[in-house]
N, C-alpha and C. Protein backbone atom coordinates (compact mmCIF):
# COMPACT_ATOMS: atom_id res chain seq x y z
N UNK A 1 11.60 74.43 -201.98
CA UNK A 1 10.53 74.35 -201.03
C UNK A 1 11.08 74.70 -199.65
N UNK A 2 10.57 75.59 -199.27
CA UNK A 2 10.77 76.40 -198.00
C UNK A 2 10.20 75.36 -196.87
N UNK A 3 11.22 74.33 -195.25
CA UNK A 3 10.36 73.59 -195.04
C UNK A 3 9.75 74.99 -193.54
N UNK A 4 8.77 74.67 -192.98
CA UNK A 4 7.76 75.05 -192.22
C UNK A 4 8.18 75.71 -190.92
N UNK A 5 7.63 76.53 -190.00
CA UNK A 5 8.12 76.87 -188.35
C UNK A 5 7.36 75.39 -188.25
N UNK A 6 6.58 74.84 -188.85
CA UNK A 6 5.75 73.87 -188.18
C UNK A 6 6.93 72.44 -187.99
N UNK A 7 7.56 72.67 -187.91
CA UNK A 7 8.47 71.69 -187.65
C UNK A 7 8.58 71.17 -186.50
N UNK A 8 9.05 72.71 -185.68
CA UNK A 8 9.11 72.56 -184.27
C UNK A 8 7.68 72.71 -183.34
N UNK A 9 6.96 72.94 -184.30
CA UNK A 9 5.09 73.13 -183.58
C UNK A 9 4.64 71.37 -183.08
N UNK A 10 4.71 70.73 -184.05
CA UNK A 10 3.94 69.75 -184.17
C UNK A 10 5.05 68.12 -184.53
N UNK A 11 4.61 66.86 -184.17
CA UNK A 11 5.62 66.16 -184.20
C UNK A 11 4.73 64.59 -184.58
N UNK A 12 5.56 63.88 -185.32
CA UNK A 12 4.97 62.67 -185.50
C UNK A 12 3.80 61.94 -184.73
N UNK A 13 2.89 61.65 -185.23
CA UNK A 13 1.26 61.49 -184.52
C UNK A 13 0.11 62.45 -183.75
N UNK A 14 0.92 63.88 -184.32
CA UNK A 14 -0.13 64.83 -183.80
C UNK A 14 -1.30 64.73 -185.26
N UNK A 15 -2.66 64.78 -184.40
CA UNK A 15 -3.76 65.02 -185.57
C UNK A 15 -3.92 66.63 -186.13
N UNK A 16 -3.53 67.00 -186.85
CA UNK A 16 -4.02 68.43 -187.46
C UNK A 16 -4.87 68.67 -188.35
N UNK A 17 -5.38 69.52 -188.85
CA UNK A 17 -6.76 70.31 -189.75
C UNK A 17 -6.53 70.95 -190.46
N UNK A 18 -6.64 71.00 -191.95
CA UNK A 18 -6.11 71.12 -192.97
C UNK A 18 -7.30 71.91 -193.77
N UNK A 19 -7.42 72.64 -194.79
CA UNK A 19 -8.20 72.57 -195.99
C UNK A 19 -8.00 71.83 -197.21
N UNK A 20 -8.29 71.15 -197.65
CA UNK A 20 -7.96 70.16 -198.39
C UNK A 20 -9.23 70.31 -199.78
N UNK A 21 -8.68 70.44 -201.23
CA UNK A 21 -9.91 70.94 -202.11
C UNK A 21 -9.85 69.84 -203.04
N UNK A 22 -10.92 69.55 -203.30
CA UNK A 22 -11.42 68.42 -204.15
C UNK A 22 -10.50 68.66 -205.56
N UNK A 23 -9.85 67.44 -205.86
CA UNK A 23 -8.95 67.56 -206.57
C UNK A 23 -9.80 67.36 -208.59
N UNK A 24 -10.94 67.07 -208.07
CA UNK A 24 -12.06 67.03 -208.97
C UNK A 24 -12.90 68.19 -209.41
N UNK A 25 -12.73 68.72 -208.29
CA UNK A 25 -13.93 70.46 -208.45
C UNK A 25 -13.26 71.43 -207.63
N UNK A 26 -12.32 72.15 -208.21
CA UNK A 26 -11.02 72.65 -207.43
C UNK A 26 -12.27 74.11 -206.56
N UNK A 27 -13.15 74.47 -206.83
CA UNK A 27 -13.90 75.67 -206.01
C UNK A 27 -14.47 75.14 -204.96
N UNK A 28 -14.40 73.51 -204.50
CA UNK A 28 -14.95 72.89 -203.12
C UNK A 28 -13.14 72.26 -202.78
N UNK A 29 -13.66 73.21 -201.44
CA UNK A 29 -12.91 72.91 -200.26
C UNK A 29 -13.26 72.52 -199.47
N UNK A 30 -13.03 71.30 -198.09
CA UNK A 30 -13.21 71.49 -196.74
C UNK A 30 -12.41 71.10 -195.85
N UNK A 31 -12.79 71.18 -194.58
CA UNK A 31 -11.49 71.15 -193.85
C UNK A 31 -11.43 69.22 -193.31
N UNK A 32 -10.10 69.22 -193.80
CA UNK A 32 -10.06 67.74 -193.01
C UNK A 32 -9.20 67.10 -192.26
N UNK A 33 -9.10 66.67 -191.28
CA UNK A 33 -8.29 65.75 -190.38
C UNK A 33 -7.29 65.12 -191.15
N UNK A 34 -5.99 65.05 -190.37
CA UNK A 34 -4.82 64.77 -191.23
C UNK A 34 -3.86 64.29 -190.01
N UNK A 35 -2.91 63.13 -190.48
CA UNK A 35 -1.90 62.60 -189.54
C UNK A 35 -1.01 63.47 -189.88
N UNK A 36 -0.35 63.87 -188.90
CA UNK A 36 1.63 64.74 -188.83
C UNK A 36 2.15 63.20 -188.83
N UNK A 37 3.27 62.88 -189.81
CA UNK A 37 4.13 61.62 -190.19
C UNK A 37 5.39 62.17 -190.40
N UNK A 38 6.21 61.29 -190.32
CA UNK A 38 7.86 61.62 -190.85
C UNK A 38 7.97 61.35 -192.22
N UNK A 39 8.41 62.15 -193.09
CA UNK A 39 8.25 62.46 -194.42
C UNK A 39 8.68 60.97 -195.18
N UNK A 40 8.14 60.41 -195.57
CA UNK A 40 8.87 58.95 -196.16
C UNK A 40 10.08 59.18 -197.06
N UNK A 41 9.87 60.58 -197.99
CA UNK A 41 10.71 60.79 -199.08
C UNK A 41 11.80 61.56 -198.28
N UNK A 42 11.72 62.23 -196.92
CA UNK A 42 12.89 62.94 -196.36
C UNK A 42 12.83 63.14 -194.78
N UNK A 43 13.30 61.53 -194.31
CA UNK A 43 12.96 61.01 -192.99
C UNK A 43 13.16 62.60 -191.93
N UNK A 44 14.22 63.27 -192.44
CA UNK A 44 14.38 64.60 -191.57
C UNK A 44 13.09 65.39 -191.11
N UNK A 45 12.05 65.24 -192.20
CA UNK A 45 10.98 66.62 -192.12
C UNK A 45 9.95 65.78 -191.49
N UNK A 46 8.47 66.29 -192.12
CA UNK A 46 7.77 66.18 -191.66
C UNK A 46 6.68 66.52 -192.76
N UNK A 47 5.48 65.52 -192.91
CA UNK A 47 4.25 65.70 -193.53
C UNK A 47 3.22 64.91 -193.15
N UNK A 48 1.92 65.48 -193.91
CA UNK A 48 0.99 65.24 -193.56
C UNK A 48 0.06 64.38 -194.08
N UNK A 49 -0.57 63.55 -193.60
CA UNK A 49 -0.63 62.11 -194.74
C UNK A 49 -2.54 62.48 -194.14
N UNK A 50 -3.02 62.50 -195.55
CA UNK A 50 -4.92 62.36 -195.77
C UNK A 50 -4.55 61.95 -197.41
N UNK A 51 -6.09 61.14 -197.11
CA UNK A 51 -6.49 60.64 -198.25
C UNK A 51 -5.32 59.42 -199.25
N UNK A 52 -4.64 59.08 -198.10
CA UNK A 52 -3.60 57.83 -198.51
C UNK A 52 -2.29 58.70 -199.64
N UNK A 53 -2.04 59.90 -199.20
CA UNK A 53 -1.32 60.71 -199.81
C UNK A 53 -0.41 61.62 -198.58
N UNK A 54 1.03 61.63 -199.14
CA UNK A 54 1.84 62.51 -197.81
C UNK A 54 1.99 63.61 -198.46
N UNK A 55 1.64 64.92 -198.05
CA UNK A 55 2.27 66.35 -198.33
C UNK A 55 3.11 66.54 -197.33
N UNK A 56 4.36 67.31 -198.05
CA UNK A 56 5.13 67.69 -197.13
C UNK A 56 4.62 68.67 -196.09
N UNK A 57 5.19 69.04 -194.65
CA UNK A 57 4.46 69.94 -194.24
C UNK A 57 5.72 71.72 -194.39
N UNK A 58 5.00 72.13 -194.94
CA UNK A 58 5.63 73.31 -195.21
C UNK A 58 5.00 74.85 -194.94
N UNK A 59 5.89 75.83 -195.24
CA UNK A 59 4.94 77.24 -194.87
C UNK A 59 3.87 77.62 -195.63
N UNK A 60 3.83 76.61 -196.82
CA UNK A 60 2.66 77.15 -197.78
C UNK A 60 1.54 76.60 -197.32
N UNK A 61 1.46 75.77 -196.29
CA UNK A 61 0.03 74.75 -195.96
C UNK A 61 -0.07 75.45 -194.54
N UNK A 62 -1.41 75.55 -194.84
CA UNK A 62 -2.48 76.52 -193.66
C UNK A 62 -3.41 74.68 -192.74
N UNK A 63 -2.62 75.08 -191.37
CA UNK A 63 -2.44 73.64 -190.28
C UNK A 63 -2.74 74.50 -189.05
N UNK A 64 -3.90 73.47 -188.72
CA UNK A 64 -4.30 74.32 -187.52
C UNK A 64 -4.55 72.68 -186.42
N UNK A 65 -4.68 73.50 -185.22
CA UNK A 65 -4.99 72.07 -183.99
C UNK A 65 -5.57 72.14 -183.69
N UNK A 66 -6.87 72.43 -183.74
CA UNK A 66 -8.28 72.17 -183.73
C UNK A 66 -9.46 72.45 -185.20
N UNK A 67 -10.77 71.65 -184.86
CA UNK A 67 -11.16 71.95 -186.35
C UNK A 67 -11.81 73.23 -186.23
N UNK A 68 -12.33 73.82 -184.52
CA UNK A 68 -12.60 74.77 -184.26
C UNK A 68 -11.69 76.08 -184.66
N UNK A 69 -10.25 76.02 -184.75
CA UNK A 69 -9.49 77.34 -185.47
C UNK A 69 -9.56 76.90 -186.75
N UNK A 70 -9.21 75.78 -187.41
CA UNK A 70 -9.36 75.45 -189.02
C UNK A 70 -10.86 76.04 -189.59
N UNK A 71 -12.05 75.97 -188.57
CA UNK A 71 -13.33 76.17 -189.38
C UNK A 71 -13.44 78.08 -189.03
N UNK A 72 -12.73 78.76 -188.11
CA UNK A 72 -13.11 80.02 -187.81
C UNK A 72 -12.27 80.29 -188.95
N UNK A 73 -10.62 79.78 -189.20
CA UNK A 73 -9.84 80.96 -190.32
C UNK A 73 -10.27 80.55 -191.82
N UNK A 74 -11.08 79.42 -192.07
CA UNK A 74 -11.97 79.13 -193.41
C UNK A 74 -13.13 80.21 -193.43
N UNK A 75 -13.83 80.68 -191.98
CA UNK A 75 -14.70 81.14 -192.81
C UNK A 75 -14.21 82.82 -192.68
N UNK A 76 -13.31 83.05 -192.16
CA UNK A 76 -12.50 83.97 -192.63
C UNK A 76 -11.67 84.31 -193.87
N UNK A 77 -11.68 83.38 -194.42
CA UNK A 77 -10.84 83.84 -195.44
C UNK A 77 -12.07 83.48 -196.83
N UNK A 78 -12.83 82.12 -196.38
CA UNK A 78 -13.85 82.11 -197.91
C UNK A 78 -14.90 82.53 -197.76
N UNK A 79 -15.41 83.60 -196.40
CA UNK A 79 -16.71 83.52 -195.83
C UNK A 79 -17.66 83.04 -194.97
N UNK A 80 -18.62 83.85 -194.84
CA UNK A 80 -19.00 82.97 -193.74
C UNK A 80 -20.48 82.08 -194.22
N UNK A 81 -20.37 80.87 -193.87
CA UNK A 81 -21.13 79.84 -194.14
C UNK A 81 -22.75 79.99 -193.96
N UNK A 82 -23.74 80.09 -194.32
CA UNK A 82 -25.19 80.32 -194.05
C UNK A 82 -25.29 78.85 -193.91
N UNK A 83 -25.97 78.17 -192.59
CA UNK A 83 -26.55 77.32 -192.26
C UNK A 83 -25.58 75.90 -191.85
N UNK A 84 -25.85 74.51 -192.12
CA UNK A 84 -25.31 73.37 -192.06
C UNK A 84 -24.83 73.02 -190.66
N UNK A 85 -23.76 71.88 -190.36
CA UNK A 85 -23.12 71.83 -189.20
C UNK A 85 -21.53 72.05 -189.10
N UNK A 86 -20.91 73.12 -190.36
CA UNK A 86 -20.15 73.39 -190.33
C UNK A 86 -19.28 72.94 -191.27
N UNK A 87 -17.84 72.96 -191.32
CA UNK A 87 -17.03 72.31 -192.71
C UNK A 87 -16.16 71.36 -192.73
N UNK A 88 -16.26 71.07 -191.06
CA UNK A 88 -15.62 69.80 -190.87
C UNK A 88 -16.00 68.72 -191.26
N UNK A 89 -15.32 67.61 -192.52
CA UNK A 89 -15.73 66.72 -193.18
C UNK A 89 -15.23 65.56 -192.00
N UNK A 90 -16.27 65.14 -191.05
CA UNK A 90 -15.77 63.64 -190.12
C UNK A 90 -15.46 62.25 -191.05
N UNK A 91 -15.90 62.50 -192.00
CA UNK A 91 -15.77 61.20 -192.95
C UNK A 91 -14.91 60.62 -193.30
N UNK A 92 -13.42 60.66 -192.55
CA UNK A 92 -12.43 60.50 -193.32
C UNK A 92 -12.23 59.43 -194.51
């Protein structure tokens, strides 16, 4: 596992924005709010703790700092959304 440039981006208690896909209905995604933490399993790094779960933070995870760039490069990459108030899930 390759760890991240996001290393030096972002640092213990920054909030970041994630896509995060229902681990139930893998074709729903949305974007959700996530703590930056110090990796429990490798105090050196750095991950990202939603849903009472830490991912490491690495180059394979698409992390943005606002939900405003997280919701423009979602609907860039899955489309663009007809209608709603967008894909930011506030619900944590």
């Amino acid at each position: 596992m390759e760890y991240s440039q996001y290393s030096n981006e972002y640092q213990a208690g920054d909030i970041v924005y994630i896509f995060y896909r229902n681990p139930h209905t893998q074709d729903v995604a949305n974007i959700q709010e996530a703590a930056v933490v110090n990796n429990p399993e490798d105090p050196q790094s750095l991950a990202v703790f939603v849903y009472e779960t830490y991912y490491p933070l690495t180059n394979e995870m698409a992390v943005y700092s606002t939900p405003q760039e997280a919701e423009a490069a979602y609907q860039e990459y899955f489309g663009n959304i007809d209608g709603g108030n967008g894909l930011y899930d506030e619900t944590f």
